[in-house]
N, C-alpha and C. Protein backbone atom coordinates (compact mmCIF):
# COMPACT_ATOMS: atom_id res chain seq x y z
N UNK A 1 -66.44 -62.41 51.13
CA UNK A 1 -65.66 -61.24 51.50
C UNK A 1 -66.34 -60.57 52.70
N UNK A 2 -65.25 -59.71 53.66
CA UNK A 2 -66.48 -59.26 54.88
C UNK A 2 -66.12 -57.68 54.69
N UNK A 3 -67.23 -57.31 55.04
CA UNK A 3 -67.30 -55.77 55.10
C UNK A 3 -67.20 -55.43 56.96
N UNK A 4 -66.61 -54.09 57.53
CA UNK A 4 -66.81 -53.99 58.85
C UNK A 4 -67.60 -52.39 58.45
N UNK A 5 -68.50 -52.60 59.25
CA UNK A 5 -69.39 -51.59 59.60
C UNK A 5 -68.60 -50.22 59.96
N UNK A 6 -68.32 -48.95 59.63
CA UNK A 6 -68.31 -47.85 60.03
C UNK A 6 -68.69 -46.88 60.36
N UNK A 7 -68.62 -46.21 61.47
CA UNK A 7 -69.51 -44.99 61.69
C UNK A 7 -68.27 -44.06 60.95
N UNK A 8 -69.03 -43.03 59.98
CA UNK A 8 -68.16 -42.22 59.65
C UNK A 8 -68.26 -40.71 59.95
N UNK A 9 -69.36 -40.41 61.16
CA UNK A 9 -69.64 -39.23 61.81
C UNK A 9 -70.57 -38.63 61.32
N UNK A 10 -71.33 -37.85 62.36
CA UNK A 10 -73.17 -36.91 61.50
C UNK A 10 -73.87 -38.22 61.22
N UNK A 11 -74.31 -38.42 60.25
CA UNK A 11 -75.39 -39.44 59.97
C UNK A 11 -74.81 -40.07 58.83
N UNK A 12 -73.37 -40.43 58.41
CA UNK A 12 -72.56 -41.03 57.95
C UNK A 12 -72.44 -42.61 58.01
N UNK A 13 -72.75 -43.34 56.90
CA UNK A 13 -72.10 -44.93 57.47
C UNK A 13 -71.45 -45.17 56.29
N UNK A 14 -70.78 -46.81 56.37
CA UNK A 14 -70.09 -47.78 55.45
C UNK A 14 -70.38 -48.76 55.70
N UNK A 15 -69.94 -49.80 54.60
CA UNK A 15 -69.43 -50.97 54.75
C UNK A 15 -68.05 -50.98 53.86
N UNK A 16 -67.02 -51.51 54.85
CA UNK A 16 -65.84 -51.40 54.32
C UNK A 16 -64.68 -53.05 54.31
N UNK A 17 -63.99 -53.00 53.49
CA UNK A 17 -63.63 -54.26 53.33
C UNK A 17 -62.15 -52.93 53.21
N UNK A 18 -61.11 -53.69 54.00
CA UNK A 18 -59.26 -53.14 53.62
C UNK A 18 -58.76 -54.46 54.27
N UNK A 19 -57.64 -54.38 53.12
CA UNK A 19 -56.52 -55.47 53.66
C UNK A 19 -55.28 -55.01 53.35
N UNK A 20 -54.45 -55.11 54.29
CA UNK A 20 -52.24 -54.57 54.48
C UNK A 20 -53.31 -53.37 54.79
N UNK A 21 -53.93 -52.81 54.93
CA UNK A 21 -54.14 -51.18 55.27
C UNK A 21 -55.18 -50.44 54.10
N UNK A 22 -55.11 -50.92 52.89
CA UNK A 22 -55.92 -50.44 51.77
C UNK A 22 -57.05 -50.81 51.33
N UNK A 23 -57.66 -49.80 51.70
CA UNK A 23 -59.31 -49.51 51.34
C UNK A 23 -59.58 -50.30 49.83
N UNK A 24 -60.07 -51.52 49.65
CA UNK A 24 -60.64 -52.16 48.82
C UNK A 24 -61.88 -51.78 48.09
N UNK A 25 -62.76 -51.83 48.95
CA UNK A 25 -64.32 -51.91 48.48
C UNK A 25 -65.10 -50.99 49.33
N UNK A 26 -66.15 -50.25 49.27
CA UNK A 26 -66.63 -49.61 50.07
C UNK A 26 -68.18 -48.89 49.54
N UNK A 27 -69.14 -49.20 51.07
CA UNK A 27 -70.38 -48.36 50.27
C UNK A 27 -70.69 -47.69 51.26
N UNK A 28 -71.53 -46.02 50.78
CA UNK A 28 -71.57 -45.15 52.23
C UNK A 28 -72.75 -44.97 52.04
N UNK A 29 -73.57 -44.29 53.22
CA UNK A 29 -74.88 -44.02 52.91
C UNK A 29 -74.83 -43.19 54.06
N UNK A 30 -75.89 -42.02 54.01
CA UNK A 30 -76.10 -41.03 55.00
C UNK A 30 -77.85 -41.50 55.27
N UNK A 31 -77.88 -41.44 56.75
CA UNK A 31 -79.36 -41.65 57.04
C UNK A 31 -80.53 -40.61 57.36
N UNK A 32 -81.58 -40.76 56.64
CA UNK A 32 -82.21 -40.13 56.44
C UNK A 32 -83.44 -40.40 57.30
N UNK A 33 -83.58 -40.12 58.87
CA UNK A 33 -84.43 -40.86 59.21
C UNK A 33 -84.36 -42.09 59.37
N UNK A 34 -85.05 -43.19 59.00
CA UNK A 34 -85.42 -43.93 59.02
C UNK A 34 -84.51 -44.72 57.39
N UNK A 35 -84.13 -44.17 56.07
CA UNK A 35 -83.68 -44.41 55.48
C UNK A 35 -82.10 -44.15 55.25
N UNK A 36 -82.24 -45.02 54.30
CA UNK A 36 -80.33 -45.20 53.99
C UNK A 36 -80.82 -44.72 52.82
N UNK A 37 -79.95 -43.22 53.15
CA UNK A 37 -79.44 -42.73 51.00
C UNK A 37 -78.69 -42.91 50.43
N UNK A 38 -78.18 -44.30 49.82
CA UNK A 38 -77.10 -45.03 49.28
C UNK A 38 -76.42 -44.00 48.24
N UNK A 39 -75.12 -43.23 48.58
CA UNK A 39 -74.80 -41.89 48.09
C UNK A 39 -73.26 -42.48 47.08
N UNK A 40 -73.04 -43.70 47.22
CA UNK A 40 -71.10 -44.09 46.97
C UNK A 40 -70.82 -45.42 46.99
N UNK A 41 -70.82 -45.80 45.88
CA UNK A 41 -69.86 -47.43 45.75
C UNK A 41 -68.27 -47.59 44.71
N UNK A 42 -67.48 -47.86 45.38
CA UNK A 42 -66.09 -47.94 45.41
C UNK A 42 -65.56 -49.54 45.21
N UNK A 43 -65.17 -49.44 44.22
CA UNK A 43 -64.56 -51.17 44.23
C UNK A 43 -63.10 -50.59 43.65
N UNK A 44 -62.07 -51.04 44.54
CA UNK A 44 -60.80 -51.19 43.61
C UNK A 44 -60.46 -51.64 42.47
N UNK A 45 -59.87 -51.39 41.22
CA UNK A 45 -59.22 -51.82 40.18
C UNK A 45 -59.09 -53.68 40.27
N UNK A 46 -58.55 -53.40 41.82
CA UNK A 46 -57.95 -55.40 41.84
C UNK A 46 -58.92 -56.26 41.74
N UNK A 47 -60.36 -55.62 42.27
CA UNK A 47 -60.91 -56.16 42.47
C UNK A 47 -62.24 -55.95 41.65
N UNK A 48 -62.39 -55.32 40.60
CA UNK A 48 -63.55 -55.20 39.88
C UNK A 48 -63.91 -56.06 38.72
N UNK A 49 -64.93 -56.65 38.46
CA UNK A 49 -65.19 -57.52 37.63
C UNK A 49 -65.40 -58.58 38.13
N UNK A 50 -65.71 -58.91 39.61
CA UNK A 50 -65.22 -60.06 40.78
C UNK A 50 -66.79 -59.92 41.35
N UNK A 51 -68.02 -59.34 41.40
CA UNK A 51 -69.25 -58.95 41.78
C UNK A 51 -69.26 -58.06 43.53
N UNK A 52 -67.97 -57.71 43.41
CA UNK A 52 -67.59 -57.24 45.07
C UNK A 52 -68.67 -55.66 44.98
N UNK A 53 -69.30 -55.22 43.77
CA UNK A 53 -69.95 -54.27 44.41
C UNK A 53 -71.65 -54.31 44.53
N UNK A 54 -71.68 -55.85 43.89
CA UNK A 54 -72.89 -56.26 44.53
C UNK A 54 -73.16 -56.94 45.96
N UNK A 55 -72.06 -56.99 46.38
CA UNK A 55 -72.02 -58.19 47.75
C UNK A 55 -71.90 -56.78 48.63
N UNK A 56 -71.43 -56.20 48.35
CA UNK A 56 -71.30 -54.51 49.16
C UNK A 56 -72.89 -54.03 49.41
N UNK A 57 -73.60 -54.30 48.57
CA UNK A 57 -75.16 -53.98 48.35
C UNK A 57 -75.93 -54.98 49.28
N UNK A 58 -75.76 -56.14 48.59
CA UNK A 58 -76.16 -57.08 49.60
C UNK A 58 -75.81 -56.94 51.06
N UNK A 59 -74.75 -56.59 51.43
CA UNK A 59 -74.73 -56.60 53.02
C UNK A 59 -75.36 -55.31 53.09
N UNK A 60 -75.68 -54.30 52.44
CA UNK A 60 -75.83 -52.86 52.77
C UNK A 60 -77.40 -53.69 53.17
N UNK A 61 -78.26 -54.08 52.50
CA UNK A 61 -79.77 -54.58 52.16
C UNK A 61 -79.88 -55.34 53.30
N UNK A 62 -78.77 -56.12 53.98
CA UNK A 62 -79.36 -57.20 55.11
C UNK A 62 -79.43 -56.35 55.88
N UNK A 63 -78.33 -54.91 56.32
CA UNK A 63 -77.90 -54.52 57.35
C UNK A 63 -79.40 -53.31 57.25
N UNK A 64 -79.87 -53.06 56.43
CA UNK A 64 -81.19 -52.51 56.19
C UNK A 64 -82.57 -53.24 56.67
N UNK A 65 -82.93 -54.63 56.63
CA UNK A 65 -83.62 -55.54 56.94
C UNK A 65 -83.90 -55.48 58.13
N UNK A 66 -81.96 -55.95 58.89
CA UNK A 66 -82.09 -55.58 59.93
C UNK A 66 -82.55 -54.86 60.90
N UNK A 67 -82.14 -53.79 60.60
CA UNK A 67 -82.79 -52.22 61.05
C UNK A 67 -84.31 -51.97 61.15
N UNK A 68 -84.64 -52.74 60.21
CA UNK A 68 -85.97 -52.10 59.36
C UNK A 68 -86.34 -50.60 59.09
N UNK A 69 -84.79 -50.30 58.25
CA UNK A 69 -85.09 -49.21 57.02
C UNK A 69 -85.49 -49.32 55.67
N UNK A 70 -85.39 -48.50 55.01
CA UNK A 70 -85.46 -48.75 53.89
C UNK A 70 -84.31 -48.01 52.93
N UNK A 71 -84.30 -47.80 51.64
CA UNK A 71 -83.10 -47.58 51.03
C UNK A 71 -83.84 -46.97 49.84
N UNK A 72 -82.90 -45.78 49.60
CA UNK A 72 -83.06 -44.95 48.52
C UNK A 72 -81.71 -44.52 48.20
N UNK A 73 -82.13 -45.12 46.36
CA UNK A 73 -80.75 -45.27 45.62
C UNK A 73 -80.05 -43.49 45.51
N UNK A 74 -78.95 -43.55 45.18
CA UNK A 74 -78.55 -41.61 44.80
C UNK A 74 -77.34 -42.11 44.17
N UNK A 75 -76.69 -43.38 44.35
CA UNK A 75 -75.35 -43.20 43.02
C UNK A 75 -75.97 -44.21 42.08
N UNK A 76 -75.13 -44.65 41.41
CA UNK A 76 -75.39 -44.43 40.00
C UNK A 76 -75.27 -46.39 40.28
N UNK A 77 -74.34 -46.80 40.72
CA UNK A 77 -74.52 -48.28 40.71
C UNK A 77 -75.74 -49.06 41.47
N UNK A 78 -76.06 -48.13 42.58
CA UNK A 78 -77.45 -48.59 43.23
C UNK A 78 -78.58 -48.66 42.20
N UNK A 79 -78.60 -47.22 41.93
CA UNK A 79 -79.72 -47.04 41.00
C UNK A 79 -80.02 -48.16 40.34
N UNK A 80 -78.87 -48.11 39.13
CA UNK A 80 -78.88 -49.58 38.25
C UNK A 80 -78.71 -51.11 38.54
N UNK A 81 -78.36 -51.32 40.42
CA UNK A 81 -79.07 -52.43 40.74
C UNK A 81 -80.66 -52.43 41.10
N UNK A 82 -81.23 -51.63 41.54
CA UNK A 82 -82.25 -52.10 41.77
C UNK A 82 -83.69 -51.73 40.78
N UNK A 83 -83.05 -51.30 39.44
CA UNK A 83 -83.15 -51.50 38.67
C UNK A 83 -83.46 -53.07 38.16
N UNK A 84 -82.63 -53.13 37.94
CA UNK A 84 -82.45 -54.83 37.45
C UNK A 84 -82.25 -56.14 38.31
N UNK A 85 -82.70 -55.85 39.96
CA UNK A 85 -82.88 -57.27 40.65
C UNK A 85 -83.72 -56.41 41.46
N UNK A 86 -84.86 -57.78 40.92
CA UNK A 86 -86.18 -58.06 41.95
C UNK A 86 -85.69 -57.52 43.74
N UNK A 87 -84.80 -58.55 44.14
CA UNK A 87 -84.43 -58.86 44.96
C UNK A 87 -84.41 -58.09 46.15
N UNK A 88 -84.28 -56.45 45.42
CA UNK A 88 -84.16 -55.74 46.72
C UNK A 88 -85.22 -54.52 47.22
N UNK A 89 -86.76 -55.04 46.35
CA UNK A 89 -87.45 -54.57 46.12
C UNK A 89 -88.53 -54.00 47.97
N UNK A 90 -87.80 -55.31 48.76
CA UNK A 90 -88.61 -54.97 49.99
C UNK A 90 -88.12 -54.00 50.91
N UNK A 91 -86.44 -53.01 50.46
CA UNK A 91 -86.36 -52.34 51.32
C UNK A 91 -85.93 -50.75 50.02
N UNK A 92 -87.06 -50.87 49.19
CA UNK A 92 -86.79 -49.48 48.26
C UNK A 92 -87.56 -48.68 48.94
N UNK A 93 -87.54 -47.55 49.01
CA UNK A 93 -88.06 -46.58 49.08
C UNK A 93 -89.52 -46.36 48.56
N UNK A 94 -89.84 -46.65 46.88
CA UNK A 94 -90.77 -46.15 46.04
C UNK A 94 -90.77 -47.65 45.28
């Protein structure tokens, strides 16, 4: 699935996935400096149960790599991923 990058104004971002026009999937984060405060993850009804709000994470984490920020969780699905995968341990915060 692809996400397109958004600026959503101030220190606002996304990754957003829409198709016919409707906002599917989506994760926002406001930057803090140098960090992403992962604040919002959004998966549609159609599409939940499908791992689309971990692949939302995952691109959030490359597009972090990239950068070389780091990431500090604040909703509630971040939290409880990085929680429970190793994986994204090189761009946490703490």
């Amino acid at each position: 699935m692809e996400f397109e990058f958004v600026d959503l104004g101030g220190e606002s971002y996304a990754f957003v996935n829409e198709q016919d026009g409707e906002e599917l999937a989506k994760i926002t984060w406001t930057m803090l400096g140098d960090v992403m405060a992962m604040d919002h993850t959004f998966v549609s009804e159609k599409l939940r149960g499908q791992g689309v709000a971990k692949q939302l994470l995952d691109r959030a984490a490359e597009y972090a790599r990239e950068q070389e920020y780091k990431m500090e969780p604040v909703c509630s699905y971040v939290v409880t991923a990085f929680e429970r995968y190793s994986e994204y341990d090189d761009v946490k915060t703490s």
